[in-house]
PDB file of N, CA and C in Angstrom:
ATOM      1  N   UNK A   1      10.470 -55.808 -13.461  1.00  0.00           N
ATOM      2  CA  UNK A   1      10.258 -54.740 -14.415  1.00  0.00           C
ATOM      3  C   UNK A   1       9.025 -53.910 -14.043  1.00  0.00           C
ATOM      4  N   UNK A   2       8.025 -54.808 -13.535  1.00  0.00           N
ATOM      5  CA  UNK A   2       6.947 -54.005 -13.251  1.00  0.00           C
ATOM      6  C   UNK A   2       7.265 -52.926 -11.745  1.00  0.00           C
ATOM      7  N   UNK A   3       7.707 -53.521 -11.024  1.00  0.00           N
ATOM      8  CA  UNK A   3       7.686 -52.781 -10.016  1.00  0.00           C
ATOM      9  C   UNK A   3       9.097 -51.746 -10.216  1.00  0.00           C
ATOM     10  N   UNK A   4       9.940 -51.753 -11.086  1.00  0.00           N
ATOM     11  CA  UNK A   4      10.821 -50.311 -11.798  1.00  0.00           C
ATOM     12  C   UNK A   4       9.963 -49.550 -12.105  1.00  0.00           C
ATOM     13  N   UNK A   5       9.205 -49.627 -13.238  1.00  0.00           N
ATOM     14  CA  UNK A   5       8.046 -48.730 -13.868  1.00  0.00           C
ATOM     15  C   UNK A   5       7.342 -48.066 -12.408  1.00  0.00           C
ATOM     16  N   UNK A   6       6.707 -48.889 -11.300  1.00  0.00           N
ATOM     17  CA  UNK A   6       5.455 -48.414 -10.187  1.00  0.00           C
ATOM     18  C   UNK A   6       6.875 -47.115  -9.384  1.00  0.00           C
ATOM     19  N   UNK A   7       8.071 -47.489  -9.160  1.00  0.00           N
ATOM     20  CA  UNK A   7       8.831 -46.855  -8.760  1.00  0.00           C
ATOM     21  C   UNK A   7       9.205 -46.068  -9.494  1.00  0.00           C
ATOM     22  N   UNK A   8       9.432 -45.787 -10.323  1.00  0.00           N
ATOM     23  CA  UNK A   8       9.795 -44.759 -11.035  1.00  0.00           C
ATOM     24  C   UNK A   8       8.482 -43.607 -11.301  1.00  0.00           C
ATOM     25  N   UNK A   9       7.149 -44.248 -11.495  1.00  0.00           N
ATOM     26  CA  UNK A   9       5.924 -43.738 -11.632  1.00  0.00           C
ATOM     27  C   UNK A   9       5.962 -42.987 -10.207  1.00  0.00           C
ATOM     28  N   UNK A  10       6.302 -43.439  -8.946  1.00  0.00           N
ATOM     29  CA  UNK A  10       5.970 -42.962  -7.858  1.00  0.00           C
ATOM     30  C   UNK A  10       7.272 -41.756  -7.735  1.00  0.00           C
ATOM     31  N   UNK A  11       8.363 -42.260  -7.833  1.00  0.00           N
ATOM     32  CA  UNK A  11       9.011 -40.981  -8.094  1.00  0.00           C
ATOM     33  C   UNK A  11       8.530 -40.003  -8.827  1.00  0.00           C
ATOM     34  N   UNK A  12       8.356 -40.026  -9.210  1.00  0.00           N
ATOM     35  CA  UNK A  12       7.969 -38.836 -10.587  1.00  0.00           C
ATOM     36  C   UNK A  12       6.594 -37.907 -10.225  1.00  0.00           C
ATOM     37  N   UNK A  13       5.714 -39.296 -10.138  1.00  0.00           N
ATOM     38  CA  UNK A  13       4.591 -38.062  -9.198  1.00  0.00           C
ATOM     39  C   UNK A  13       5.056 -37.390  -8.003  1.00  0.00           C
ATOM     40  N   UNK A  14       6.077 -38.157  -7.327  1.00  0.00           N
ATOM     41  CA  UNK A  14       6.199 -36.876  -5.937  1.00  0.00           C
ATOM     42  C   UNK A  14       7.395 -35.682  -6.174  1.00  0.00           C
ATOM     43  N   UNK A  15       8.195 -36.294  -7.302  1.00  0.00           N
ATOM     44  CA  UNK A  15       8.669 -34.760  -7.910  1.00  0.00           C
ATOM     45  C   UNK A  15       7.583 -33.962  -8.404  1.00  0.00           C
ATOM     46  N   UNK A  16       7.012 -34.102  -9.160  1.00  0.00           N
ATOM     47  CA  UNK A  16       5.379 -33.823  -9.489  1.00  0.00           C
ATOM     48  C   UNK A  16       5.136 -32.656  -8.520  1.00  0.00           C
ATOM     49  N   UNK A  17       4.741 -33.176  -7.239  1.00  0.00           N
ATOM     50  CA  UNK A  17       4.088 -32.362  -6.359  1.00  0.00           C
ATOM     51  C   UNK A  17       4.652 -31.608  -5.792  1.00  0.00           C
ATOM     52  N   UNK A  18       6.220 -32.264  -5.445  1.00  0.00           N
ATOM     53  CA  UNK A  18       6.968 -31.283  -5.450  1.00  0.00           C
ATOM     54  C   UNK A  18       7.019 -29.998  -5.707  1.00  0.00           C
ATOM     55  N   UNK A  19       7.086 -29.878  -7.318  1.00  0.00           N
ATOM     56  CA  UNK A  19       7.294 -28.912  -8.183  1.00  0.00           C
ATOM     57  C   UNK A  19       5.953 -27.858  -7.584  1.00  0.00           C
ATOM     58  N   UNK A  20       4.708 -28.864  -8.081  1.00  0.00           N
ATOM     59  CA  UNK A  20       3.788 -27.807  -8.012  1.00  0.00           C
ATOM     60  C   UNK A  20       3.467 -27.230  -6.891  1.00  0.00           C
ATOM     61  N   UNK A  21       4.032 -27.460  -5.642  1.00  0.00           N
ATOM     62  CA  UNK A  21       4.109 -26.836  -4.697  1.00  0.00           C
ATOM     63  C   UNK A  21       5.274 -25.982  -4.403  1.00  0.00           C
ATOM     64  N   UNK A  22       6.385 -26.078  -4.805  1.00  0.00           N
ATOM     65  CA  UNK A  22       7.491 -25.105  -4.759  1.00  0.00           C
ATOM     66  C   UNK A  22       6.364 -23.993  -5.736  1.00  0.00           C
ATOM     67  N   UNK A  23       6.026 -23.930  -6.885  1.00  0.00           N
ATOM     68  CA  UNK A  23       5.144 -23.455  -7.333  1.00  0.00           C
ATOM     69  C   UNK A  23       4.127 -21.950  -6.924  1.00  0.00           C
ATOM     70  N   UNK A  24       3.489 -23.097  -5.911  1.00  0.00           N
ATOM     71  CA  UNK A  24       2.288 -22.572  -5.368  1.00  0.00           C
ATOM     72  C   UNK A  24       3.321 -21.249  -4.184  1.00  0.00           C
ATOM     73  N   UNK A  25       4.057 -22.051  -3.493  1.00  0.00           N
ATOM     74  CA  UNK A  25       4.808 -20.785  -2.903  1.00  0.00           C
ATOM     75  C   UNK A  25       5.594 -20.103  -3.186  1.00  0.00           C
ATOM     76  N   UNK A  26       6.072 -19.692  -4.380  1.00  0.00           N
ATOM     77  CA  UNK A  26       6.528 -18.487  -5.580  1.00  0.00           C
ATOM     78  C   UNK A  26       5.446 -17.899  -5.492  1.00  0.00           C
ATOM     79  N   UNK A  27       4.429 -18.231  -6.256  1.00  0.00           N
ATOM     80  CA  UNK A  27       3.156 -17.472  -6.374  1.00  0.00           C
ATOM     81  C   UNK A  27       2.374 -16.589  -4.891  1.00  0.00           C
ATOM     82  N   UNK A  28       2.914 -17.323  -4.405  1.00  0.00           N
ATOM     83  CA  UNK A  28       2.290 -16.888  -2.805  1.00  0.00           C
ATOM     84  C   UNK A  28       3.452 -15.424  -2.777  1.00  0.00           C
ATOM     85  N   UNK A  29       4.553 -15.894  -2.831  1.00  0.00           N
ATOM     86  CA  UNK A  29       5.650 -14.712  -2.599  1.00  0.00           C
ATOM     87  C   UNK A  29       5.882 -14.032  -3.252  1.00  0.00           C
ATOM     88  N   UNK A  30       5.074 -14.246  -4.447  1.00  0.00           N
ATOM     89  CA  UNK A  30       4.777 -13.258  -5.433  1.00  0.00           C
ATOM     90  C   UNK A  30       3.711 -12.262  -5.168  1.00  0.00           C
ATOM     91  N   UNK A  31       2.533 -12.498  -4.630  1.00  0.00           N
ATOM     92  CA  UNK A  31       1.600 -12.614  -4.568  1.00  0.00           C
ATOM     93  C   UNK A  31       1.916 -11.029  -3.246  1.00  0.00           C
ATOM     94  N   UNK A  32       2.476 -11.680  -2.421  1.00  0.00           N
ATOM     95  CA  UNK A  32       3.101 -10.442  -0.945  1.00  0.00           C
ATOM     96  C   UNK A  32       3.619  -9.691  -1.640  1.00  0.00           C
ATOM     97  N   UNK A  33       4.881 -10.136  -2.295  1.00  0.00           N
ATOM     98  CA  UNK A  33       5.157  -8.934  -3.402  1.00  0.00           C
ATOM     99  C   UNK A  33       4.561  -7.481  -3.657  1.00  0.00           C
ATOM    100  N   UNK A  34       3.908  -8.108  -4.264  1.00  0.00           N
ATOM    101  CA  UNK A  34       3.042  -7.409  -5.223  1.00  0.00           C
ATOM    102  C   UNK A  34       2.196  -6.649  -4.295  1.00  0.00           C
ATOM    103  N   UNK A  35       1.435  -7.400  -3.294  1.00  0.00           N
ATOM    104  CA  UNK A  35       0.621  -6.830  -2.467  1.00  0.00           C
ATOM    105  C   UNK A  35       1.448  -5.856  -1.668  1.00  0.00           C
ATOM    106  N   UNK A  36       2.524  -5.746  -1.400  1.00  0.00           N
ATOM    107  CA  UNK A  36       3.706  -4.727  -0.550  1.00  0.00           C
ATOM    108  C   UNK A  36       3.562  -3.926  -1.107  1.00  0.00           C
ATOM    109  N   UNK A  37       3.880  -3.370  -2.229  1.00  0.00           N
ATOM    110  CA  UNK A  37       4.563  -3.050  -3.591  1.00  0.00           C
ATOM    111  C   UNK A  37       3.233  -1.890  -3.360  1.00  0.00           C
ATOM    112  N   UNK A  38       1.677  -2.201  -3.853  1.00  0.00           N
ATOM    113  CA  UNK A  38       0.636  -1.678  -4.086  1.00  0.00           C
ATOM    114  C   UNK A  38       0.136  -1.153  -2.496  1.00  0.00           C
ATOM    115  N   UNK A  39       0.547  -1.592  -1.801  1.00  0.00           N
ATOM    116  CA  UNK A  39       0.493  -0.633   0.152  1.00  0.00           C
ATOM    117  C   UNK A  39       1.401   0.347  -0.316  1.00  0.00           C
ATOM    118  N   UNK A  40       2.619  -0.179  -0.560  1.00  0.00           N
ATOM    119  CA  UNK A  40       3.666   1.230  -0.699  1.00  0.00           C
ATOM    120  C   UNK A  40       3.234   2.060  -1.392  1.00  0.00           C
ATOM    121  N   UNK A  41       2.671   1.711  -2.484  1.00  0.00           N
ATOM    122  CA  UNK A  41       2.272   2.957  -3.468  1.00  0.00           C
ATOM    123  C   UNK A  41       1.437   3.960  -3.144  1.00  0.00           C
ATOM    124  N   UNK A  42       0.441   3.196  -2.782  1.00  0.00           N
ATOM    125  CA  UNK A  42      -1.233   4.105  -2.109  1.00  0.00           C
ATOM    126  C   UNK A  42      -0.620   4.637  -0.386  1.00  0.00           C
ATOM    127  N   UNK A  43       0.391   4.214   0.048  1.00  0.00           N
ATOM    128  CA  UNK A  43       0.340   4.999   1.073  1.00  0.00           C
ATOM    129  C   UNK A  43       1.613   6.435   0.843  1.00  0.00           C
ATOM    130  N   UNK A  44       2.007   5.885  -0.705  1.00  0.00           N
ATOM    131  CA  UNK A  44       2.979   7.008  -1.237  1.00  0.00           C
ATOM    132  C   UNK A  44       1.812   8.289  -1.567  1.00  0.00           C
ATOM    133  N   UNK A  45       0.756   7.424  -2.596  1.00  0.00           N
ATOM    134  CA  UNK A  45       0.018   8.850  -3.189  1.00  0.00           C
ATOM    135  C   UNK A  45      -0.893   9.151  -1.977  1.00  0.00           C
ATOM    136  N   UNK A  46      -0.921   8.647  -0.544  1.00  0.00           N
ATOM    137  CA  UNK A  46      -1.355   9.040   0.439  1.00  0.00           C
ATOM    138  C   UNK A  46      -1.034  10.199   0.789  1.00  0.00           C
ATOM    139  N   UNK A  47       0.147   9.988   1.105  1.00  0.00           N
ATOM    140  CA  UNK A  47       1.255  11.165   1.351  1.00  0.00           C
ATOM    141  C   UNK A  47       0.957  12.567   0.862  1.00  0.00           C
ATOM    142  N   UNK A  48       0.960  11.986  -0.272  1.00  0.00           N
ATOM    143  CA  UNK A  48       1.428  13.027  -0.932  1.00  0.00           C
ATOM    144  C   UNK A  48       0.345  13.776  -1.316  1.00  0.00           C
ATOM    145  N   UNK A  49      -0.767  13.504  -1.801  1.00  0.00           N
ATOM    146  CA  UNK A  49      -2.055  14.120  -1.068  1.00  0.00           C
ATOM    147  C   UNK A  49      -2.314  15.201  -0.108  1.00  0.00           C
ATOM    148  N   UNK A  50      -2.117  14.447   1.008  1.00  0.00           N
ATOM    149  CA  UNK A  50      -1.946  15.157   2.312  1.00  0.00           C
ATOM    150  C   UNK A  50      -1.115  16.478   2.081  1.00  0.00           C
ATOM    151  N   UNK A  51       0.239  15.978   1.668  1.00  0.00           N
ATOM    152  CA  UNK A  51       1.057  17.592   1.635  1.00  0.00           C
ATOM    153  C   UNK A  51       0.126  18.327   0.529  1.00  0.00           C
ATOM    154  N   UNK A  52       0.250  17.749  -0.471  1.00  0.00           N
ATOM    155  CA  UNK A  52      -1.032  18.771  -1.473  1.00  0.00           C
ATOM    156  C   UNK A  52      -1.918  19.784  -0.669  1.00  0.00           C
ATOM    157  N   UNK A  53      -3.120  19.054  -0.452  1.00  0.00           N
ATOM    158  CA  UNK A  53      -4.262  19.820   0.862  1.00  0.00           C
ATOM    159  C   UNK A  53      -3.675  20.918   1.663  1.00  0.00           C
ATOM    160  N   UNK A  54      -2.535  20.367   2.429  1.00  0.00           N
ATOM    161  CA  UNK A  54      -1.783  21.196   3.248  1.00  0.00           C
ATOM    162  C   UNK A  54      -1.189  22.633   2.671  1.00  0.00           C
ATOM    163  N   UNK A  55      -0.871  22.351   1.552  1.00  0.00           N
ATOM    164  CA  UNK A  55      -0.176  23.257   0.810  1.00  0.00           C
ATOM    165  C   UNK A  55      -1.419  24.292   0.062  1.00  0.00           C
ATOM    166  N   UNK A  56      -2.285  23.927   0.132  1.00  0.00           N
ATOM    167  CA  UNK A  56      -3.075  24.828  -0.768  1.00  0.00           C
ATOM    168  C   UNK A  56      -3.515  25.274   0.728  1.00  0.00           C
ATOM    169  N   UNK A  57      -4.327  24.497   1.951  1.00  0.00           N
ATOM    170  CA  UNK A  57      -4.593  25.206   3.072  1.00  0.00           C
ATOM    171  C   UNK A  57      -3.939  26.623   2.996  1.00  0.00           C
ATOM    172  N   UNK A  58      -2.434  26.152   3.506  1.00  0.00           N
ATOM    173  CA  UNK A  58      -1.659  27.514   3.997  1.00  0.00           C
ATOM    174  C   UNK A  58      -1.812  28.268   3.161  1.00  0.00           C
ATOM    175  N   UNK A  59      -1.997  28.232   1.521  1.00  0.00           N
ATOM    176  CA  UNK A  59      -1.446  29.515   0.689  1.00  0.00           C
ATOM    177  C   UNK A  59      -3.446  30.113   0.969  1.00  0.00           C
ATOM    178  N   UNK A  60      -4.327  29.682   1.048  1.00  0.00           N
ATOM    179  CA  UNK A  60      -5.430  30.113   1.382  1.00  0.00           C
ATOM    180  C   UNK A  60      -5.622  31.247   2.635  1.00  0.00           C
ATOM    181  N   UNK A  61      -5.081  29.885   3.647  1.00  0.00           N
ATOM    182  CA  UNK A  61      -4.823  31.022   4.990  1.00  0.00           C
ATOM    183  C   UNK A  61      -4.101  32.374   5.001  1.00  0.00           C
ATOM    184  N   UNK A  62      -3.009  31.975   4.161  1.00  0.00           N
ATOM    185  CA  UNK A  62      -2.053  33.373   4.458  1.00  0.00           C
ATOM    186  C   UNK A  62      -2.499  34.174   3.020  1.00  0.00           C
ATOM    187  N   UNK A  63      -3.493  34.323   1.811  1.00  0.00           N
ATOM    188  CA  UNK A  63      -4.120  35.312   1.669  1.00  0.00           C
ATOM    189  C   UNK A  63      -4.876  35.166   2.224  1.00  0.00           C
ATOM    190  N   UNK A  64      -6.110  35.019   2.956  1.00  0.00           N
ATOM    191  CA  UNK A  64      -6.971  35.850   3.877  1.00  0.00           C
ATOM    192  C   UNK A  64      -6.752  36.040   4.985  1.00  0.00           C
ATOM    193  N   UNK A  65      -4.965  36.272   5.593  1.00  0.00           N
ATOM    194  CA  UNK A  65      -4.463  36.373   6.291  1.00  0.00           C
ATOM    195  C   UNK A  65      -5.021  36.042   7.971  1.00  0.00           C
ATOM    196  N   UNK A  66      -5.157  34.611   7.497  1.00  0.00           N
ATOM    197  CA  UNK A  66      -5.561  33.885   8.691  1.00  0.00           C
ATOM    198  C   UNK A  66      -4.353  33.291   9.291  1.00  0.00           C
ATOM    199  N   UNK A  67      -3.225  34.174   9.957  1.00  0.00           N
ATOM    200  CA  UNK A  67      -1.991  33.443  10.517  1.00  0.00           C
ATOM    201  C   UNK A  67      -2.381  32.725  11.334  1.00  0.00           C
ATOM    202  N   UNK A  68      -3.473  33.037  12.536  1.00  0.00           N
ATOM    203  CA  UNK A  68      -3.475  32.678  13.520  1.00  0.00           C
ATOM    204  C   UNK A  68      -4.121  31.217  13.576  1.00  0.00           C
ATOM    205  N   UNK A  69      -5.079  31.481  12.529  1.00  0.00           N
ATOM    206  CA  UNK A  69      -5.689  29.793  11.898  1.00  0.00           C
ATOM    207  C   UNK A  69      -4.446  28.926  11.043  1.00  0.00           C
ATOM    208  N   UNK A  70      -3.562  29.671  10.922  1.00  0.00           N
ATOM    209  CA  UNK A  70      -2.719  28.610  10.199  1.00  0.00           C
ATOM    210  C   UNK A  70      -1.430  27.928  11.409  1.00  0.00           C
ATOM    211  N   UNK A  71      -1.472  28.664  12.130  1.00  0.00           N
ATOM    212  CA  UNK A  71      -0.606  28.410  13.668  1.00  0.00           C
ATOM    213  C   UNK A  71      -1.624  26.940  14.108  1.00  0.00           C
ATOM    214  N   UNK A  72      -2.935  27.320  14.506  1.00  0.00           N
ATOM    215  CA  UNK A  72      -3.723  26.648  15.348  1.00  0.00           C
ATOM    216  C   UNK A  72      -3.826  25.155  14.670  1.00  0.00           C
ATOM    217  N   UNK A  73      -3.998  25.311  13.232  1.00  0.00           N
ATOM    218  CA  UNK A  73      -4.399  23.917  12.252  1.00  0.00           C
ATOM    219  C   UNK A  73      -2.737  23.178  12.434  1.00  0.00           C
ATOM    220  N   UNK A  74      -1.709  23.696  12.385  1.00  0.00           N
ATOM    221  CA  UNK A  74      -0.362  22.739  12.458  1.00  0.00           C
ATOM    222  C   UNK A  74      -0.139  21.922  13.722  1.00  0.00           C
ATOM    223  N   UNK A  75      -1.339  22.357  15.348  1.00  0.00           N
ATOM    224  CA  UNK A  75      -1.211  21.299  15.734  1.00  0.00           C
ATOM    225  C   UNK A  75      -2.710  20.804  16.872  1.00  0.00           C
ATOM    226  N   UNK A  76      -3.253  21.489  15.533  1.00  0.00           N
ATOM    227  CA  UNK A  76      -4.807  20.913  16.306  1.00  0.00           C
ATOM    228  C   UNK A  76      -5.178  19.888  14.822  1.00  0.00           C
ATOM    229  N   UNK A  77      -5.291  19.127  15.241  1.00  0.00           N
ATOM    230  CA  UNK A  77      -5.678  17.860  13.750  1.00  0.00           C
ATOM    231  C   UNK A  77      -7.473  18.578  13.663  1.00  0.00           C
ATOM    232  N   UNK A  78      -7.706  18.568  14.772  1.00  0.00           N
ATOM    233  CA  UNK A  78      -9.512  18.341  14.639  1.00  0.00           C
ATOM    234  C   UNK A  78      -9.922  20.277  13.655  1.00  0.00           C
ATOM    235  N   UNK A  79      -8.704  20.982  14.156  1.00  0.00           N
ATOM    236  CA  UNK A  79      -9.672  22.147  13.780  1.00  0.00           C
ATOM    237  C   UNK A  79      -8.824  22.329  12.287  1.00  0.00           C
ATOM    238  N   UNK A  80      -7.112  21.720  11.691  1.00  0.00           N
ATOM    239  CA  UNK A  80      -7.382  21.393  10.586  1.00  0.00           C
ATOM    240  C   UNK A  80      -8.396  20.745   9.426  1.00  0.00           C
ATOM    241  N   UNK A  81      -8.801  19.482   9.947  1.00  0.00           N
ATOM    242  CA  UNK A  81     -10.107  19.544   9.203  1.00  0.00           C
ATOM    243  C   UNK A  81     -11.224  20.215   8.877  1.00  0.00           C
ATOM    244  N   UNK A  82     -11.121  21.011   9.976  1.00  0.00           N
ATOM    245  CA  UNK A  82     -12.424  21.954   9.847  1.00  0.00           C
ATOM    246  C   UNK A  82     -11.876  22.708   8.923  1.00  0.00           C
ATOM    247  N   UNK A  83     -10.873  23.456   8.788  1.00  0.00           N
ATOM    248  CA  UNK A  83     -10.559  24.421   7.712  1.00  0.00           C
ATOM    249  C   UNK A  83     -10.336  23.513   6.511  1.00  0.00           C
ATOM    250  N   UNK A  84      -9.941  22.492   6.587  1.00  0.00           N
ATOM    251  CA  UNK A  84     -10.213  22.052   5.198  1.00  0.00           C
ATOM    252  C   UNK A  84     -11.444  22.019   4.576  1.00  0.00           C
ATOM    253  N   UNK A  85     -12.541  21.384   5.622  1.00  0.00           N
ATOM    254  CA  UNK A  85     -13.630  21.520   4.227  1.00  0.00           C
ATOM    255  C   UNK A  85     -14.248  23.211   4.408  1.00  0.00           C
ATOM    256  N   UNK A  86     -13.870  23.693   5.522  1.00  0.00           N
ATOM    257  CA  UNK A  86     -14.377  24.851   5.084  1.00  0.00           C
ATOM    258  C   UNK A  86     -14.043  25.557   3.747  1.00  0.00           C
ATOM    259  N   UNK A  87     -12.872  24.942   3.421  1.00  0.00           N
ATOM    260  CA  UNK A  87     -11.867  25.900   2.131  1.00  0.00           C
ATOM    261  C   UNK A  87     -12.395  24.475   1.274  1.00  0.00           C
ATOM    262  N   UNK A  88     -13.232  23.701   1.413  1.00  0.00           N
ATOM    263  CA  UNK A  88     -13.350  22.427   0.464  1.00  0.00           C
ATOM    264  C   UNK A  88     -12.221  21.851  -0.400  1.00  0.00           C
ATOM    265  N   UNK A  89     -11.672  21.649   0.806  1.00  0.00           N
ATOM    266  CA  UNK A  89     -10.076  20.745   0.145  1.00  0.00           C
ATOM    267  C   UNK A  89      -9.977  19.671   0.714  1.00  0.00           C
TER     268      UNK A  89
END
């Protein structure tokens, strides 16, 4: 009888740990989840940002009819920035 009870006790704790380790890796895969989830987002309002800036750039450039700065910034990265903070955007 005693050693039913130690066996059954020992079962039970290693379902036990079982559990709380199936547990622990839900939470973990929860955890990526979530962390995916919040990359996707911030590299959504990244985005979208970017086109913002962009979009006010050009309507800037083309009233002070800077075509030729708005040609040059679509594929010079370095002298887009420059017109951005020049226009502080």
């Amino acid at each position: 009888m005693l050693s039913e009870k130690k066996s059954y006790l020992n079962a039970a704790a290693t379902n036990l740990y079982e559990l709380s380790e199936e547990e622990k890796i839900q939470l973990q895969c929860e955890a990526r989840e979530r962390y995916y989830l919040d990359m996707n987002s911030a590299h959504e309002d990244g985005v979208n940002e970017g086109i913002e800036l962009m979009i006010q750039l050009n309507s800037r450039l083309m009233e002070d009819d800077r075509a030729e700065d708005w040609r040059r910034a679509t594929i010079d990265l370095e002298y887009c920035a420059k017109l951005l903070r020049e226009y502080g955007l």
